[in-house]
Structure formats: C-alpha cells, structure tokens
C-alpha atoms as a PDB file:
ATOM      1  CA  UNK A   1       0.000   0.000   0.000  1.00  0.00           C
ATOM      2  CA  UNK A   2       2.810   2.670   0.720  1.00  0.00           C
ATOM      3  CA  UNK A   3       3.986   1.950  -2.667  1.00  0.00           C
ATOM      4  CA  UNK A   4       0.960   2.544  -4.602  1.00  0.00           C
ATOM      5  CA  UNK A   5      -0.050   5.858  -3.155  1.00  0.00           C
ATOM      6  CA  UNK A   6       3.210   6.837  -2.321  1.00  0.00           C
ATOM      7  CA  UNK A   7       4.557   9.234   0.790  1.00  0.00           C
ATOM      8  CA  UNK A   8       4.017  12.705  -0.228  1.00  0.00           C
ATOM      9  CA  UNK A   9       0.376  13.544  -1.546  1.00  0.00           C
ATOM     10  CA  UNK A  10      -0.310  16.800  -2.504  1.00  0.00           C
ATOM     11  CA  UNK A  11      -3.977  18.239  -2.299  1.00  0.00           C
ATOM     12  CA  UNK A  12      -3.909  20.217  -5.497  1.00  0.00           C
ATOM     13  CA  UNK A  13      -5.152  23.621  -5.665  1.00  0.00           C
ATOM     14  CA  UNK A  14      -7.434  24.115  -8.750  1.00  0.00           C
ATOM     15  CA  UNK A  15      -6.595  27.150 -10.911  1.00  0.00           C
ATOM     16  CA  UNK A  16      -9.369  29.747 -12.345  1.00  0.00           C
ATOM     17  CA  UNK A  17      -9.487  31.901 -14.612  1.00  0.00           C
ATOM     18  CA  UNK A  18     -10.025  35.292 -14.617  1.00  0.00           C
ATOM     19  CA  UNK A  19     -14.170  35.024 -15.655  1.00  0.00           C
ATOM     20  CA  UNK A  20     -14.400  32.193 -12.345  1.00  0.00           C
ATOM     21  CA  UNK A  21     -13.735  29.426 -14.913  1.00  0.00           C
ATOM     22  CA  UNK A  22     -11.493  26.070 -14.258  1.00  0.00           C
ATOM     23  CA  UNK A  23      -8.007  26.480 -15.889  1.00  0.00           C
ATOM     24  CA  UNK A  24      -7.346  22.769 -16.809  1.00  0.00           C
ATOM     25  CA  UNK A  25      -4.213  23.964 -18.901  1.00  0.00           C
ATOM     26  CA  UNK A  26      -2.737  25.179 -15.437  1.00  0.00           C
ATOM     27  CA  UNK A  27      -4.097  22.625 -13.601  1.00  0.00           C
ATOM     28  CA  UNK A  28      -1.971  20.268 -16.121  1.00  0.00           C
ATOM     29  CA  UNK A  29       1.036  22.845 -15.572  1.00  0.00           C
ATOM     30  CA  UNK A  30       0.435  22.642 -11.766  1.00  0.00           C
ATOM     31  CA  UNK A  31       0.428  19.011 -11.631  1.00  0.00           C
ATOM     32  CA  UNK A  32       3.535  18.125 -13.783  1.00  0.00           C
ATOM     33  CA  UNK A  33       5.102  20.961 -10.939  1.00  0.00           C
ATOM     34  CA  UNK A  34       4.340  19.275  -8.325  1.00  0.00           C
ATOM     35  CA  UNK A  35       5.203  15.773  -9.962  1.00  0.00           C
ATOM     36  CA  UNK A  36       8.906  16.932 -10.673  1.00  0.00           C
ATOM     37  CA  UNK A  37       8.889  18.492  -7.176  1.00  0.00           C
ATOM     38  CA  UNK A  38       8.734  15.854  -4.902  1.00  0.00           C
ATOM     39  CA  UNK A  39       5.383  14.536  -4.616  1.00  0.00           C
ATOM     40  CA  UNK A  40       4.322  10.825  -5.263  1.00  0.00           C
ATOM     41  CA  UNK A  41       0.613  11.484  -5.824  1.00  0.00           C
ATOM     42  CA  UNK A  42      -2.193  13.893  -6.037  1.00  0.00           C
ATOM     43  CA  UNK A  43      -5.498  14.257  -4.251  1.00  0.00           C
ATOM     44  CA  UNK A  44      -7.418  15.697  -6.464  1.00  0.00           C
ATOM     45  CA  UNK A  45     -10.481  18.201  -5.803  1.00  0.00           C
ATOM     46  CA  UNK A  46     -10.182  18.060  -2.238  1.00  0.00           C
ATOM     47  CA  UNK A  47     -10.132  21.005   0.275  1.00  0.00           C
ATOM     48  CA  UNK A  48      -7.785  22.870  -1.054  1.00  0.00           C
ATOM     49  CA  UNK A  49      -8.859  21.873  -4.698  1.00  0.00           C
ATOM     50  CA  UNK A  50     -12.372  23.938  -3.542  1.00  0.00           C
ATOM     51  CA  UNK A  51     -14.404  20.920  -4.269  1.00  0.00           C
ATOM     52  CA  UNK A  52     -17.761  22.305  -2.597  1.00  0.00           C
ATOM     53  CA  UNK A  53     -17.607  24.912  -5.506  1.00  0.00           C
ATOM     54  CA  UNK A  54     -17.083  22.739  -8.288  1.00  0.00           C
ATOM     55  CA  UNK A  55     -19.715  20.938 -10.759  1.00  0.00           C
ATOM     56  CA  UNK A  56     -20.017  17.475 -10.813  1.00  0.00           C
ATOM     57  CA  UNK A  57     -18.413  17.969 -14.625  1.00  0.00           C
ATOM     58  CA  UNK A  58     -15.577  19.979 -13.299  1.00  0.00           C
ATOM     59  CA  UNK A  59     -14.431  17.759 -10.882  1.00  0.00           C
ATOM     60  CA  UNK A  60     -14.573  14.492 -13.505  1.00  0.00           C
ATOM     61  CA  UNK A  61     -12.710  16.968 -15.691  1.00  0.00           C
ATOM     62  CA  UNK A  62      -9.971  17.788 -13.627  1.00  0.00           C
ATOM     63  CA  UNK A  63      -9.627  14.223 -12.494  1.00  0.00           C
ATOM     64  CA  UNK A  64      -9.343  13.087 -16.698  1.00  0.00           C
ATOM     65  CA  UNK A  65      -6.567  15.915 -16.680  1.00  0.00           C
ATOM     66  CA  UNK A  66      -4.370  14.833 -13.737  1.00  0.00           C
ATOM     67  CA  UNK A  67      -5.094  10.872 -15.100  1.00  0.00           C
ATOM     68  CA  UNK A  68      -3.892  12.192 -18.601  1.00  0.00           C
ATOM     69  CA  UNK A  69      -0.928  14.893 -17.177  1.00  0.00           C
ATOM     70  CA  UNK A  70       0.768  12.391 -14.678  1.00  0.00           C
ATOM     71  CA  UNK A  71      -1.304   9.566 -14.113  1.00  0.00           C
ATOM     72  CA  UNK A  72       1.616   7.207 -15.589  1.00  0.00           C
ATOM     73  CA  UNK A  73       4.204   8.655 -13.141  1.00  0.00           C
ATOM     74  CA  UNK A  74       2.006   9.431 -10.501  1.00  0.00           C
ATOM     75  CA  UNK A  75      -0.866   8.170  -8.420  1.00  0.00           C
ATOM     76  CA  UNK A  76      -3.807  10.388  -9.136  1.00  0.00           C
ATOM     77  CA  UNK A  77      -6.901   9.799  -5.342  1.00  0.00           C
ATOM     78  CA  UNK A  78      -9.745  11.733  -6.681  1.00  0.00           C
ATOM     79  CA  UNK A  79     -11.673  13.998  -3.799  1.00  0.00           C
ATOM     80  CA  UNK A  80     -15.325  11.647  -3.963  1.00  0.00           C
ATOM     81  CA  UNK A  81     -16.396  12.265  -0.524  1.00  0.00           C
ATOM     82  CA  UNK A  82     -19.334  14.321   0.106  1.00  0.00           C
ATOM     83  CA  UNK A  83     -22.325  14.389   2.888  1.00  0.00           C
ATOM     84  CA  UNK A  84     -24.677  12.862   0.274  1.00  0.00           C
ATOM     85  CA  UNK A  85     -24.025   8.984  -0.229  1.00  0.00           C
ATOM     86  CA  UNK A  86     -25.848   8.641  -3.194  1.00  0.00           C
ATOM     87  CA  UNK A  87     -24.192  11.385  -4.474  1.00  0.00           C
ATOM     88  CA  UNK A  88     -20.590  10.160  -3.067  1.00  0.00           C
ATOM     89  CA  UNK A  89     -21.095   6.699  -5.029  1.00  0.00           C
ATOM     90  CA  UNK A  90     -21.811   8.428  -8.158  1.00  0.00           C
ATOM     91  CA  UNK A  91     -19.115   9.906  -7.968  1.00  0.00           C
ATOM     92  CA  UNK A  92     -16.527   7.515  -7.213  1.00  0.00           C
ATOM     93  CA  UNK A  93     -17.831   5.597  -9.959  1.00  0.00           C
ATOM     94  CA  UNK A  94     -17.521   8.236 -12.640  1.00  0.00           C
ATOM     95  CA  UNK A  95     -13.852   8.564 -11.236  1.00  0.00           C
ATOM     96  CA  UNK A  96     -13.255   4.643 -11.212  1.00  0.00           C
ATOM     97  CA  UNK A  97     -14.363   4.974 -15.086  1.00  0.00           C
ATOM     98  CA  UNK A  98     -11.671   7.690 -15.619  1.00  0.00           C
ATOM     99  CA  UNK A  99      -9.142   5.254 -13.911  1.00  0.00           C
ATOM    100  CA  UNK A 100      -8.490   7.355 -10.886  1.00  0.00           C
ATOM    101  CA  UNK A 101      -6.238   5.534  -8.776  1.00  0.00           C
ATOM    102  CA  UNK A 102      -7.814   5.677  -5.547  1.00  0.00           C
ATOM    103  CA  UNK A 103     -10.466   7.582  -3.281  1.00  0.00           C
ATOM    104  CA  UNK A 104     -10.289  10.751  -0.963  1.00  0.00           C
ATOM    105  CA  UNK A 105     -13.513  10.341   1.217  1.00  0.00           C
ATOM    106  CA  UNK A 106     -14.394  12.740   3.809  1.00  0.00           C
ATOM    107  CA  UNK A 107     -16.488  12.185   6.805  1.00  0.00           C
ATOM    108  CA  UNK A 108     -19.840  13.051   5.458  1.00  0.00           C
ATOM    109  CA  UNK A 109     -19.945  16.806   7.147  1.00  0.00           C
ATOM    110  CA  UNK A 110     -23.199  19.093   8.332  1.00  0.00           C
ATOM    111  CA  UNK A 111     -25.672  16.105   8.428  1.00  0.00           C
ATOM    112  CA  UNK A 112     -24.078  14.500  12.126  1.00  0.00           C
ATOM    113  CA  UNK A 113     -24.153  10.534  11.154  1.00  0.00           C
ATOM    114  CA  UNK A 114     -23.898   8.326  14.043  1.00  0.00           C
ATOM    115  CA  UNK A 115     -20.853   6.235  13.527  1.00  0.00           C
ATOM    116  CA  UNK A 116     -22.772   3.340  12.119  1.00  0.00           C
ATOM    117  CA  UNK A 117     -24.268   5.547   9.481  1.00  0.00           C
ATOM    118  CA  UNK A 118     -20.059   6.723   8.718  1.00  0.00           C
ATOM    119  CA  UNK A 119     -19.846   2.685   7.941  1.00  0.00           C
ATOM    120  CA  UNK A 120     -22.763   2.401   6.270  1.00  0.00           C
ATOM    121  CA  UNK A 121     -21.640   5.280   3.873  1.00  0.00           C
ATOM    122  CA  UNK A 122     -18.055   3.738   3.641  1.00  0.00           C
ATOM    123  CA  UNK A 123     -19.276  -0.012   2.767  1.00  0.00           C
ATOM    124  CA  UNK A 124     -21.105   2.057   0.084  1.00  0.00           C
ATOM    125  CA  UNK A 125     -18.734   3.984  -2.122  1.00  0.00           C
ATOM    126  CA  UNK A 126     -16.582   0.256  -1.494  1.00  0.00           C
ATOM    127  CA  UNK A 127     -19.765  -1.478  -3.240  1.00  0.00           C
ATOM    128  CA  UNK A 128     -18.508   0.531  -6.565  1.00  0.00           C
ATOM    129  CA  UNK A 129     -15.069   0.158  -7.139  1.00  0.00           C
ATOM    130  CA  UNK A 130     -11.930  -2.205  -6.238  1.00  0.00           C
ATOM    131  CA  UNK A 131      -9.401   0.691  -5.582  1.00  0.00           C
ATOM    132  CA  UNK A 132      -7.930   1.931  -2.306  1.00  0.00           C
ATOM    133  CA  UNK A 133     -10.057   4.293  -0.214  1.00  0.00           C
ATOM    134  CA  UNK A 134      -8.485   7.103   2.169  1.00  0.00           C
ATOM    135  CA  UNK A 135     -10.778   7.816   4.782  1.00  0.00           C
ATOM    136  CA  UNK A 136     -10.382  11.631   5.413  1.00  0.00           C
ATOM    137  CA  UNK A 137     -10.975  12.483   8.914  1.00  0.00           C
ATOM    138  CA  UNK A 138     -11.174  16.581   9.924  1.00  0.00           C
ATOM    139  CA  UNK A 139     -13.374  17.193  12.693  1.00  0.00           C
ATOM    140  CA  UNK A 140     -12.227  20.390  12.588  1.00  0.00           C
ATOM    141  CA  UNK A 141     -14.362  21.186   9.241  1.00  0.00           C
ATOM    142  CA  UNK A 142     -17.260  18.438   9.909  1.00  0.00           C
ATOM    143  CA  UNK A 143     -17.755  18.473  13.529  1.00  0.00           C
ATOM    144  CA  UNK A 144     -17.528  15.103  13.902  1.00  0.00           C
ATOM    145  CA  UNK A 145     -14.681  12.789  14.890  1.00  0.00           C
ATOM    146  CA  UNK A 146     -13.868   9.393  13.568  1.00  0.00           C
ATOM    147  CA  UNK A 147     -13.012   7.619  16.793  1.00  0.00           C
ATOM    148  CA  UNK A 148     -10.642   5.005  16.789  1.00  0.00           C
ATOM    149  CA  UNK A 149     -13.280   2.124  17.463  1.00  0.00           C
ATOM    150  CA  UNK A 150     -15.111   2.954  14.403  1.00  0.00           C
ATOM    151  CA  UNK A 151     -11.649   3.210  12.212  1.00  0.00           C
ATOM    152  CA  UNK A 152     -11.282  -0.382  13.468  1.00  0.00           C
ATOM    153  CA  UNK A 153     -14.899  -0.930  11.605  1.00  0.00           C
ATOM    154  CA  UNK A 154     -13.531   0.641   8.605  1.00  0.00           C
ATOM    155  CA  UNK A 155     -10.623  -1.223   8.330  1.00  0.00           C
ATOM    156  CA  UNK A 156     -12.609  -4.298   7.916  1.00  0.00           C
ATOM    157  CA  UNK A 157     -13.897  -2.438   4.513  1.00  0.00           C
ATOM    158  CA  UNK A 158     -11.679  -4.556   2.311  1.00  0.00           C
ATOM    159  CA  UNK A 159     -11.285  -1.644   0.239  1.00  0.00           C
ATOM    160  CA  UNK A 160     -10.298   0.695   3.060  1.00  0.00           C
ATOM    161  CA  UNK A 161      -6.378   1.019   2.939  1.00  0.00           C
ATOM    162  CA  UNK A 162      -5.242   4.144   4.614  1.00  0.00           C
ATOM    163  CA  UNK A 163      -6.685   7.551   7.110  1.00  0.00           C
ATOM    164  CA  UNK A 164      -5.622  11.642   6.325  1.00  0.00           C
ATOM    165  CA  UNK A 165      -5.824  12.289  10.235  1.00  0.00           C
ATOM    166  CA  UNK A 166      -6.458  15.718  10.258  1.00  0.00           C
ATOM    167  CA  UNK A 167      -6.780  15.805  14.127  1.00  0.00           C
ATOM    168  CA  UNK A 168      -3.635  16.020  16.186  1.00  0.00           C
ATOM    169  CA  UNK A 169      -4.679  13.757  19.280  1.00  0.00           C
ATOM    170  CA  UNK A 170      -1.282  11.638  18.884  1.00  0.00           C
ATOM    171  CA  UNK A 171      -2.928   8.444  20.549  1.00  0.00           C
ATOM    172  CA  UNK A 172      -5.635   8.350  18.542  1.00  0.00           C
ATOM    173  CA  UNK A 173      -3.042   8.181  15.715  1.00  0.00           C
ATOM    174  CA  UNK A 174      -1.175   5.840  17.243  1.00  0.00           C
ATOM    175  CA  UNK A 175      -4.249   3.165  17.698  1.00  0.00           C
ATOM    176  CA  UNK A 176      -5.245   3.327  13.969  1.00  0.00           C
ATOM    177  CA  UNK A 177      -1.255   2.563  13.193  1.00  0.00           C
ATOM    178  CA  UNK A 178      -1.316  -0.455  16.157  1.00  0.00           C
ATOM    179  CA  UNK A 179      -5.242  -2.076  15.759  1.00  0.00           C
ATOM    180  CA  UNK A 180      -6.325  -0.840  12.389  1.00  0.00           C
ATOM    181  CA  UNK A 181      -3.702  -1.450   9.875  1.00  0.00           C
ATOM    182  CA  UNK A 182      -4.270   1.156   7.809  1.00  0.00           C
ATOM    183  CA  UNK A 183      -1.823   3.564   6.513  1.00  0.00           C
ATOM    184  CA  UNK A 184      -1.473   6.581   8.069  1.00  0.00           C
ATOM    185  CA  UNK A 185      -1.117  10.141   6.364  1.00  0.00           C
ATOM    186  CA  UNK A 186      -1.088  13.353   8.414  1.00  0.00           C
ATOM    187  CA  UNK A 187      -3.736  15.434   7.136  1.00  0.00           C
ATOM    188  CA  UNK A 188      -2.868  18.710   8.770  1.00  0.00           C
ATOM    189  CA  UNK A 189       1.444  19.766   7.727  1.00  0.00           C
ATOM    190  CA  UNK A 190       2.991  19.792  10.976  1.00  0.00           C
ATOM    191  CA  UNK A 191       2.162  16.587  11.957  1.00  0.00           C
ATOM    192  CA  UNK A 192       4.092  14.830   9.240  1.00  0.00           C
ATOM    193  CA  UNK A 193       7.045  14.426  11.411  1.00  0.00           C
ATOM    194  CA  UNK A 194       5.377  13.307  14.769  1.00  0.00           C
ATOM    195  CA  UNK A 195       3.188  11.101  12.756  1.00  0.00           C
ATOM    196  CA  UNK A 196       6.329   9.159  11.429  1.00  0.00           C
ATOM    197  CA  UNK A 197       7.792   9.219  14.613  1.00  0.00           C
ATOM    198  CA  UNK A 198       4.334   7.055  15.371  1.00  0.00           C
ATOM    199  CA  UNK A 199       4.466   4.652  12.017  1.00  0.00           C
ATOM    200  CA  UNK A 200       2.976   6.876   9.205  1.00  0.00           C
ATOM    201  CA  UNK A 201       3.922   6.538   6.367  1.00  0.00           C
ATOM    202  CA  UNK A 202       3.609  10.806   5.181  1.00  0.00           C
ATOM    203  CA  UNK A 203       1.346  13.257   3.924  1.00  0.00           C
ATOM    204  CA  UNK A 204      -1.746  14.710   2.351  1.00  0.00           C
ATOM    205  CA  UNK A 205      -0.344  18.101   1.913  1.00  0.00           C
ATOM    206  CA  UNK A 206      -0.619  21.636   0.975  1.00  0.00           C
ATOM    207  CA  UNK A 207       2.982  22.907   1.837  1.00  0.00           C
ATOM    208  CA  UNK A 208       4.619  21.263  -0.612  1.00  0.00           C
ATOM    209  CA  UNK A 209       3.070  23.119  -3.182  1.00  0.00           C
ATOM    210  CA  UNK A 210       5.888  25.250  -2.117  1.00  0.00           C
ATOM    211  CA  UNK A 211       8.261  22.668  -0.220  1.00  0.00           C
ATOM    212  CA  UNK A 212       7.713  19.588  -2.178  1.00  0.00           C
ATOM    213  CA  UNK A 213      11.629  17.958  -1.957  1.00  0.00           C
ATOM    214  CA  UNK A 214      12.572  19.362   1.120  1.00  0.00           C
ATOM    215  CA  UNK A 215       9.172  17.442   2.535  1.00  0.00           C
ATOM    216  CA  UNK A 216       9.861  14.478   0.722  1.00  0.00           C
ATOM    217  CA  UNK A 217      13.838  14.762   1.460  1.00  0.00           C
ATOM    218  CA  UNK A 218      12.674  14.998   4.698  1.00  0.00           C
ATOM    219  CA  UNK A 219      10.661  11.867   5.100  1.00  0.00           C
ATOM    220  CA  UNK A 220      13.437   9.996   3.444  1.00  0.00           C
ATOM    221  CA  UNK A 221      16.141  11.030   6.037  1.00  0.00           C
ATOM    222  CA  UNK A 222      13.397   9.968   8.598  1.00  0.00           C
ATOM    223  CA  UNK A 223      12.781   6.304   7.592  1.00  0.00           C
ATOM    224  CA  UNK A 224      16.483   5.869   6.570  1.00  0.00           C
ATOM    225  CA  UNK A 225      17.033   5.925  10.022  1.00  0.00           C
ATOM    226  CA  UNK A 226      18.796  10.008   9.931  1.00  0.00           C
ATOM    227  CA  UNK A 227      16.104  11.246  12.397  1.00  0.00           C
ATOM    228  CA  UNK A 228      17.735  13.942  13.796  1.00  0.00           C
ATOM    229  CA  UNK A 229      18.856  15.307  10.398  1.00  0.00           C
ATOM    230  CA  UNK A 230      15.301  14.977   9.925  1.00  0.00           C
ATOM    231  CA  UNK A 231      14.016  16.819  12.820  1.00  0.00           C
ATOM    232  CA  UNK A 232      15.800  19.506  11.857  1.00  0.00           C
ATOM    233  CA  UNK A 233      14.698  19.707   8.478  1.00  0.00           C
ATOM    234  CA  UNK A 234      11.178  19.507  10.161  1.00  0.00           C
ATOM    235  CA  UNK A 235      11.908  22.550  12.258  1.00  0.00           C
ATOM    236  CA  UNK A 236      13.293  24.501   9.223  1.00  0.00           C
ATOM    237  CA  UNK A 237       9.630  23.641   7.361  1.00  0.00           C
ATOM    238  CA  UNK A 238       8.624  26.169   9.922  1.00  0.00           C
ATOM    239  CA  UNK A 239       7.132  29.267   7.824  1.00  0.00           C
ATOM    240  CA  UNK A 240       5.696  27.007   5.952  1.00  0.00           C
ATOM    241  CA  UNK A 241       3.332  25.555   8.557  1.00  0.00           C
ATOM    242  CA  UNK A 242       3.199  29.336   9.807  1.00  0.00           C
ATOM    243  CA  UNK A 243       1.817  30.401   5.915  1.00  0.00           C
ATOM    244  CA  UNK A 244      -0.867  28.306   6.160  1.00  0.00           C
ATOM    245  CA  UNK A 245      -2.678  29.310   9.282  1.00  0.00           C
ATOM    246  CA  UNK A 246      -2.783  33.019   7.926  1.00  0.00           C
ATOM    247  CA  UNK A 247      -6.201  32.134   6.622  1.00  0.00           C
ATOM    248  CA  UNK A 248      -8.620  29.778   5.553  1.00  0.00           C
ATOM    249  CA  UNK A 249      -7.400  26.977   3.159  1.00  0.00           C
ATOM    250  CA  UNK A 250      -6.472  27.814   0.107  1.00  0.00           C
ATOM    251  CA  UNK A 251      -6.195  31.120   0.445  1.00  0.00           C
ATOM    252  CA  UNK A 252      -2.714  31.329   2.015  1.00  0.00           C
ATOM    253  CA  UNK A 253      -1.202  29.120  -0.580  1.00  0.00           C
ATOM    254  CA  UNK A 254      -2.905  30.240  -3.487  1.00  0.00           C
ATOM    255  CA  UNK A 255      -1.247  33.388  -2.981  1.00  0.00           C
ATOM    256  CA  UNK A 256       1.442  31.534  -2.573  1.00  0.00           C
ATOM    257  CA  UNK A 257       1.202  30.157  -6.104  1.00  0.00           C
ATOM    258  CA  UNK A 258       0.730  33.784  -7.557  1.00  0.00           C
ATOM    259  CA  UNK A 259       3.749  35.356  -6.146  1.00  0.00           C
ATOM    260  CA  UNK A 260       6.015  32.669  -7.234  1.00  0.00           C
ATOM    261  CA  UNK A 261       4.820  32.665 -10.601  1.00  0.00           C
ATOM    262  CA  UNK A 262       2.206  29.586 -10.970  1.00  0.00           C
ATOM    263  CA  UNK A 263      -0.844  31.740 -12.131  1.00  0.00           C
ATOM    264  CA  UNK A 264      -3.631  30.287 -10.321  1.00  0.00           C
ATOM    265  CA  UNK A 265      -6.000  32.702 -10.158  1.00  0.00           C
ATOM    266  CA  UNK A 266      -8.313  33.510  -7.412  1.00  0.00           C
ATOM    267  CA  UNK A 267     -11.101  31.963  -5.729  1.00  0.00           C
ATOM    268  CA  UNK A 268     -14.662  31.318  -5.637  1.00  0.00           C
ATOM    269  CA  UNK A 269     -16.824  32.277  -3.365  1.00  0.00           C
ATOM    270  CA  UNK A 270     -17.807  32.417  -0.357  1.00  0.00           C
ATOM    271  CA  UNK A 271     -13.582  32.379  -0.296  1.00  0.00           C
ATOM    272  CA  UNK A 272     -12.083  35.579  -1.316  1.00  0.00           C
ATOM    273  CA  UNK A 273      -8.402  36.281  -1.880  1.00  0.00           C
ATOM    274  CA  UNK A 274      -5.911  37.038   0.149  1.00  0.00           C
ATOM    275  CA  UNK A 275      -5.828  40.788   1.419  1.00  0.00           C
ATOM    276  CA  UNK A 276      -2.586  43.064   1.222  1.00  0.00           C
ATOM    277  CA  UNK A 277      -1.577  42.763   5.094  1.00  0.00           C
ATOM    278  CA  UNK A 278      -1.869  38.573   4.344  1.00  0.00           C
ATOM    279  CA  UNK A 279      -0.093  39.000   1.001  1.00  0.00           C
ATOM    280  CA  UNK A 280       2.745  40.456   2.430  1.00  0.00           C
ATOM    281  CA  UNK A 281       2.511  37.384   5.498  1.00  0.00           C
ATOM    282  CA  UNK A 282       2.597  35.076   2.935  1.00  0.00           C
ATOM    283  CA  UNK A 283       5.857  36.615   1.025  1.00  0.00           C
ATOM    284  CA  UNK A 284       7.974  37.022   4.210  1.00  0.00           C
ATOM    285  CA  UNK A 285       7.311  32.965   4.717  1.00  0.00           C
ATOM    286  CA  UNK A 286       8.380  32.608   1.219  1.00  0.00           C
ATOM    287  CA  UNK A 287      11.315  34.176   1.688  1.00  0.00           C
ATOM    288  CA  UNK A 288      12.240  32.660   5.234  1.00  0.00           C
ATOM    289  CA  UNK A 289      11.635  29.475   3.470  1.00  0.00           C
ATOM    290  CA  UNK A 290      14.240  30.492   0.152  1.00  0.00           C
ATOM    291  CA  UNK A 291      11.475  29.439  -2.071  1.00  0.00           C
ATOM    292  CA  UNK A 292      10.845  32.995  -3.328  1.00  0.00           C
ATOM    293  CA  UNK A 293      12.271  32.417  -7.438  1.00  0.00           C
ATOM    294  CA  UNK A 294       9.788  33.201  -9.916  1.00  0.00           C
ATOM    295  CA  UNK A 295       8.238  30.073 -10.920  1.00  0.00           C
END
C-alpha cells in the first residue's frame, strides 16, 4: 500500500481563470510541478482543490486531466467524498471509469451521522469500485470525529487502505497505526514528522506546493534511520506551517502560487483572496523558506 499511493500527496489547488472558470491547462502545468517536485501522488479536488464549488463535470474533468498529465508517473486519489451517499457513489464511480487511482472520502460533514451511518456510507462507495479508499478524517471542518473504534470498523472495509488524520490527538493516531492497519497520512502539515515518529507513512499536503523535496527529502532522512537530520529539516519547514494558518485553506497558498509565478487565479466564493496585510505574510514565509524564485 505505501507503494501505490506513495509518501508525499499533494492536495492540489485548482486554478481559475479570470471570468471564475477552471483552468485545466494550469491545472496540467500545476500538476507536472508538483510531480517533478517531490510529490508521489495527487489528491485531487479536495479542500484545497475547492471541491464544494465545483460541478459534478468539473471535478470528472480535472480528475481526466491529472489521469492524462501524470497519471503514468504518478498516483492520481480523486476527492469523492461528500455528505450525500448517493451522491458520493456516483461519484466515485464516474472517477473509477476515468481510472483514478484511488479515493479521498471525507467524513460526510453538516448532516451529524452516528458512527454506524459513517460505515454504512463507507461499505457504500466500497460497493462501486476495487481501488484503495483514504478515509479523510477533519473534525475540525465536519464536527464530527472518527473515533478510533469505528476506524477499526472501517478497516474491515476490504477496500479501506489508509486515514488523512487531520486531528492532532497523537494516541488516537497511534491506535489506527497499532489495531487498524491502515496507513497513516497526516492530514494537517505539521504533523508529518510526529506522525512518522508514530508509524505513518507521510502526507496529504498543501505545503509542498511550495516545499515539495525538502518534505519528501525529509521523510526519506526519517525512515532511513537520519532522524535527527530529519528533525531539523522539520523545524526549518517552519514558515511554511506558519503560511498556512494566515487564513482559511487555500487562500494562504494560493497566494502563494501567484507570487512565485504559478498563475492560479483567485477563488470562488464564499472564499475571497488574500488581502494586502496577508499577502505580504505570505511573502515574508516565502522568503524565510528560500522558495521565493519566480516560478
């Protein structure tokens, strides 16, 4: 399993135009970027993707672009999940027909499932395809949490293969590495390193839009066995964990983008780009981090 999704994931950001409209030519530019830049795979149309503001035919579209742009050198987990079942199964069928790789599936969010309806939605979107599902857990943006007795029920999912644990309760991370067997992927940045210190195996992440080798560098040194080299390369990721807490995801980084050259436009909303006062927040990370070189 940690060879078919890989270690570093990055949850693309999905470029518009100036008229609001998807830019798949930079979304193709983006993800052969990111490809060259350190990361093994892409979740595609996920948070930081802006899935909630995207049509049914503009996610399928962007997932046929990513398949197409580096699906042969990459693995390509398309963003599936919604609160709607019916409408999560759809789908992650359409995306199965493109040949998307695997499955980004958030808890379903707003409608409060007990945890046997989070099964019950799981077993599901399994029903429809034979790829791996990541079960994408962020309390933080549904409400709920995924507790680690249920994970254990979603493990038994054949098709269930790994959790983005976007909560930073470390034991709860370390009883879906020990009783589940599922992978483990940090969903939040700065717990890449304390989740490998734990048995992870990486990250769904937004930094490495703009730190993709020194992440991936990073998790090499760690499971070579270099773990203080590693730590410190952890600590020196610093501004970038700092640029994304500026504001709401993607904001932050799709400023980011702009100022080092990746044209990705702005956002839809309700999100709004990035103000002056955050602009300038974001550039002195950039620079703290040596990234800033036009694109």
């Amino acid at each position: 399993m940690r060879r078919v999704l890989g270690e570093v994931l990055t949850a693309i950001a999905t470029p518009f135009r100036s008229d609001g409209s998807v830019d798949f030519h930079r979304f193709a530019a983006l993800a052969h970027h990111l490809v060259d830049n350190g990361s093994d795979g892409l979740v595609v149309a996920g948070t930081t993707g802006e899935a909630p503001t995207l049509s049914d035919d503009e996610r399928l579209e962007l997932f046929r672009v990513a398949l197409g742009a580096v699906g042969d050198r990459a693995t390509v987990i398309a963003g599936t999940g919604t609160y709607s079942t019916a409408h999560s199964v759809h789908l992650t069928h359409k995306a199965h027909e493109l040949g998307a790789h695997g499955f980004l599936v958030v808890t379903p969010y707003y409608n409060k499932p007990p945890p046997r309806g989070i099964v019950a939605h799981f077993k599901a979107i399994a029903e429809v395809s034979d790829r791996p599902i990541v079960v994408y857990n962020i309390p933080a943006r549904v409400v709920i949490n995924i507790e680690p007795e249920t994970m254990i029920e979603l493990a038994e999912i054949p098709t269930v293969k790994a959790v983005k644990q976007a909560n930073d309760d470390h034991q709860q991370a370390r009883r879906i590495v020990e009783e589940t067997g599922l992978d483990l992927y940090a969903g939040d940045d700065n717990l890449i390193f304390p989740f490998l210190e734990l048995g992870g195996v990486g990250g769904v992440c937004v930094h490495t839009h703009v730190v993709g080798p020194q992440v991936k560098e990073m998790i090499r040194l760690y499971k070579r066995g270099d773990h203080v080299e590693a730590r410190r390369m952890n600590e020196a990721l610093a501004p970038a964990y700092e640029l994304l807490k500026i504001q709401s995801n993607p904001i932050a980084i799709k400023a980011a983008l702009n100022i080092l050259g990746h044209e990705v436009g702005g956002l839809r909303l309700p999100l709004v780009e990035a103000t002056e006062d955050e602009q300038a927040r974001v550039r002195d990370c950039l620079e703290r981090l040596g990234v800033l070189v036009a694109a």
